[in-house]
N, C-alpha and C. Protein backbone atom coordinates (compact mmCIF):
# COMPACT_ATOMS: atom_id res chain seq x y z
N UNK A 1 107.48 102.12 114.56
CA UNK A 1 106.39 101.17 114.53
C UNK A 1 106.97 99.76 114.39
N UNK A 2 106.14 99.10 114.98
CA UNK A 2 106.85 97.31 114.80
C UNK A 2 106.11 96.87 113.77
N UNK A 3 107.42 95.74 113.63
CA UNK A 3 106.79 94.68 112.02
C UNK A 3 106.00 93.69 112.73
N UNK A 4 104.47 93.05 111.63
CA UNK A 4 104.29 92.00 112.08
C UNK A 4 104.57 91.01 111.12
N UNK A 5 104.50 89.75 111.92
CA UNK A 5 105.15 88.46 111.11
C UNK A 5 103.40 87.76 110.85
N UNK A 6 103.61 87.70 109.38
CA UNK A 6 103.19 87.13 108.69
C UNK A 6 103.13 86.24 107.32
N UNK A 7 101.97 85.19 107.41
CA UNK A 7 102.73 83.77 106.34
C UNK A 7 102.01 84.00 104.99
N UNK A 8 102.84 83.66 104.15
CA UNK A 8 101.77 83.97 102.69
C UNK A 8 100.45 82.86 102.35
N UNK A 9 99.91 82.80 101.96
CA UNK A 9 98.83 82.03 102.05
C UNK A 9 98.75 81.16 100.54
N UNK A 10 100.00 81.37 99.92
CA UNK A 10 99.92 79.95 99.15
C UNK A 10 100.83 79.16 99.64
N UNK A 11 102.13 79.46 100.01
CA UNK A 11 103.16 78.47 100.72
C UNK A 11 103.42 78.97 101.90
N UNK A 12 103.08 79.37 102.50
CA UNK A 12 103.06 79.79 104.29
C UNK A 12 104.32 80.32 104.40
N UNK A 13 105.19 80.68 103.89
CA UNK A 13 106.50 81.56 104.09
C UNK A 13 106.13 82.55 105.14
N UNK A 14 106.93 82.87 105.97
CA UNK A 14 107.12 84.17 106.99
C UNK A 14 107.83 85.10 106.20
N UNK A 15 106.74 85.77 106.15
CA UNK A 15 107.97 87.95 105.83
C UNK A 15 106.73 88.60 107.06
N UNK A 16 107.57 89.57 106.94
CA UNK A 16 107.35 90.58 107.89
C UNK A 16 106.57 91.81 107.11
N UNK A 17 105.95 92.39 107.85
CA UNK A 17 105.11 94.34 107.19
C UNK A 17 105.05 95.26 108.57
N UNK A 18 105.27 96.18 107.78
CA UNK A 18 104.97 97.07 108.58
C UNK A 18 103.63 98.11 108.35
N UNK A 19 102.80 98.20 109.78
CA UNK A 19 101.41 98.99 109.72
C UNK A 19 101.39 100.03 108.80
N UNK A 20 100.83 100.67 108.11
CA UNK A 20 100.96 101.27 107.18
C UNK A 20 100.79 103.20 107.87
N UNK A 21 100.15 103.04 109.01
CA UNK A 21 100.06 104.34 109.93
C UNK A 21 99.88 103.23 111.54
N UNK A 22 99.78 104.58 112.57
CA UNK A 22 99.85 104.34 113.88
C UNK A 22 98.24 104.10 114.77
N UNK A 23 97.46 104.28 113.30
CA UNK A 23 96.10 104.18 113.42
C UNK A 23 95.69 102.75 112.57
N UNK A 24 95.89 102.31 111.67
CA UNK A 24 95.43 101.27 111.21
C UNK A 24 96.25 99.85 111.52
N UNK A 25 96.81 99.42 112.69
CA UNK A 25 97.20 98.31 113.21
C UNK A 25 97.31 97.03 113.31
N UNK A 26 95.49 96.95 112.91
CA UNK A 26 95.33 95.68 113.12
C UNK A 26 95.27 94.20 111.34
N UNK A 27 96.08 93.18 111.19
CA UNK A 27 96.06 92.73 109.74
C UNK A 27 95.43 91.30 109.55
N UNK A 28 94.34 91.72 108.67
CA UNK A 28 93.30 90.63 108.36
C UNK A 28 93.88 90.16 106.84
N UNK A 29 93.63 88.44 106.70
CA UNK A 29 94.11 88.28 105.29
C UNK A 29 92.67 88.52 104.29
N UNK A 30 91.35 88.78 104.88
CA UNK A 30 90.08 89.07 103.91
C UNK A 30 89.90 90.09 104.52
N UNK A 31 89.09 90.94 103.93
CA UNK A 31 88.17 92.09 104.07
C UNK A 31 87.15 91.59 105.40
N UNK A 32 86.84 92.64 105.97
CA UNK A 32 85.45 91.88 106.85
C UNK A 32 84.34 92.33 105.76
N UNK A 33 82.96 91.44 106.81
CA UNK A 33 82.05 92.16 106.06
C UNK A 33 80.73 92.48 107.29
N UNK A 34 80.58 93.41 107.07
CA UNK A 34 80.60 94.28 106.36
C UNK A 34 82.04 94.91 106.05
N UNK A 35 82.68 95.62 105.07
CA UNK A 35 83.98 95.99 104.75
C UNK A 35 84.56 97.19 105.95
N UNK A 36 83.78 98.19 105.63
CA UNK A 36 84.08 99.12 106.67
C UNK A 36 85.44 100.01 106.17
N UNK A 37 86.33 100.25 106.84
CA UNK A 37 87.04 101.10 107.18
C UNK A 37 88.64 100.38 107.31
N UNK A 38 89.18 100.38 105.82
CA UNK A 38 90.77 100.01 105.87
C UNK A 38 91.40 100.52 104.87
N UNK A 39 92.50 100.12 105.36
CA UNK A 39 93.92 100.43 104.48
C UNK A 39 94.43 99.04 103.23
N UNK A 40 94.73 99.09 102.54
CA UNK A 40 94.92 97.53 101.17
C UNK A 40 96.05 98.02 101.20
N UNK A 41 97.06 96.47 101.74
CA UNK A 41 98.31 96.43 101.27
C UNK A 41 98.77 95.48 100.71
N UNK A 42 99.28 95.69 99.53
CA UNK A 42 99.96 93.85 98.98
C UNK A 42 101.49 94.03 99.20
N UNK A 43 101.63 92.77 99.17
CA UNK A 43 102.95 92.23 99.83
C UNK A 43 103.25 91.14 98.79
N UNK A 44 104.40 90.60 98.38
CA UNK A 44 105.07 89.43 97.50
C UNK A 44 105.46 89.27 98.18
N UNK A 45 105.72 87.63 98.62
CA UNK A 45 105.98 86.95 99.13
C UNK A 45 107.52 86.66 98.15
N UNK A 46 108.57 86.48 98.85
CA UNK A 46 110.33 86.38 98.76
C UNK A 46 110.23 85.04 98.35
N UNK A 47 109.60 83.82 98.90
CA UNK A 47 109.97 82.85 98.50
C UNK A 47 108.80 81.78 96.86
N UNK A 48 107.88 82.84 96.81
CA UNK A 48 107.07 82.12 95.89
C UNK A 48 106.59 83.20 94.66
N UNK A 49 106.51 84.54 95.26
CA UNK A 49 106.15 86.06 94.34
C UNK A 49 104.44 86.20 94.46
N UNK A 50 104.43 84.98 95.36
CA UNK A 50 102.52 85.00 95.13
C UNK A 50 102.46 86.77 96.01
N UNK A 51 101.30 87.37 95.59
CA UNK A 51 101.09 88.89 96.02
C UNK A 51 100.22 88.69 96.47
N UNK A 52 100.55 88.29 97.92
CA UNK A 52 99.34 88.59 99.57
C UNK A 52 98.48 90.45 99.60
N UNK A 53 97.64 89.84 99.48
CA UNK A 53 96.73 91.16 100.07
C UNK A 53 96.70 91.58 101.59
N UNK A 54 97.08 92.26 102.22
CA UNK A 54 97.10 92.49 103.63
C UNK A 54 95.96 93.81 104.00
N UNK A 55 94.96 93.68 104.88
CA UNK A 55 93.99 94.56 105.00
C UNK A 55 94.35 94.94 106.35
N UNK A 56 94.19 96.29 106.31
CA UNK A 56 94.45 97.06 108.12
C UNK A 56 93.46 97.50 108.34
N UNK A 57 92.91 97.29 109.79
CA UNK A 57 91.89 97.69 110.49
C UNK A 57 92.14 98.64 111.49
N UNK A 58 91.23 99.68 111.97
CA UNK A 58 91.38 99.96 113.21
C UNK A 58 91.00 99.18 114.54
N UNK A 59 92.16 99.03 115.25
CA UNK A 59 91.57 98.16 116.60
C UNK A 59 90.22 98.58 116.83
N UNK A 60 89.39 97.21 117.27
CA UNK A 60 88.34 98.30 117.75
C UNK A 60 88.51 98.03 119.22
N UNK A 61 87.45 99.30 120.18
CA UNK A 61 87.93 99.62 120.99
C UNK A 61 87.54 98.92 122.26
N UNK A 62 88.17 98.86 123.30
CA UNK A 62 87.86 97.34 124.43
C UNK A 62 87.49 98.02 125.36
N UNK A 63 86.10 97.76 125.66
CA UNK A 63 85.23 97.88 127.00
C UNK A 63 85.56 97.25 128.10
């Protein structure tokens, strides 16, 4: 599976994550709402320790 690059959201640092399965793909920094259907991942950020919440979605599907 590939990493995606993403910035922390108190000092915008780049680290990288990886999807947590081959089904939940897609990474929002809020919840939607309605919430629905995800995976909660936190992540620390290397250069500040702030702990990013990372939410996985399933793609949804393209008509």
């Amino acid at each position: 599976m590939s990493s995606i690059a993403l910035g922390c959201l108190k000092c915008g640092s780049s680290y990288e994550v990886i999807p947590p399965d081959g089904v939940y793909t897609e990474a929002h920094s809020k919840p939607n709402d309605p919430p629905g259907d995800f995976v909660e991942m936190k992540k620390e950020c290397f250069s500040c320790k702030n702990k990013n919440t990372i939410y996985w979605y399933k793609p949804e599907a393209k008509q």
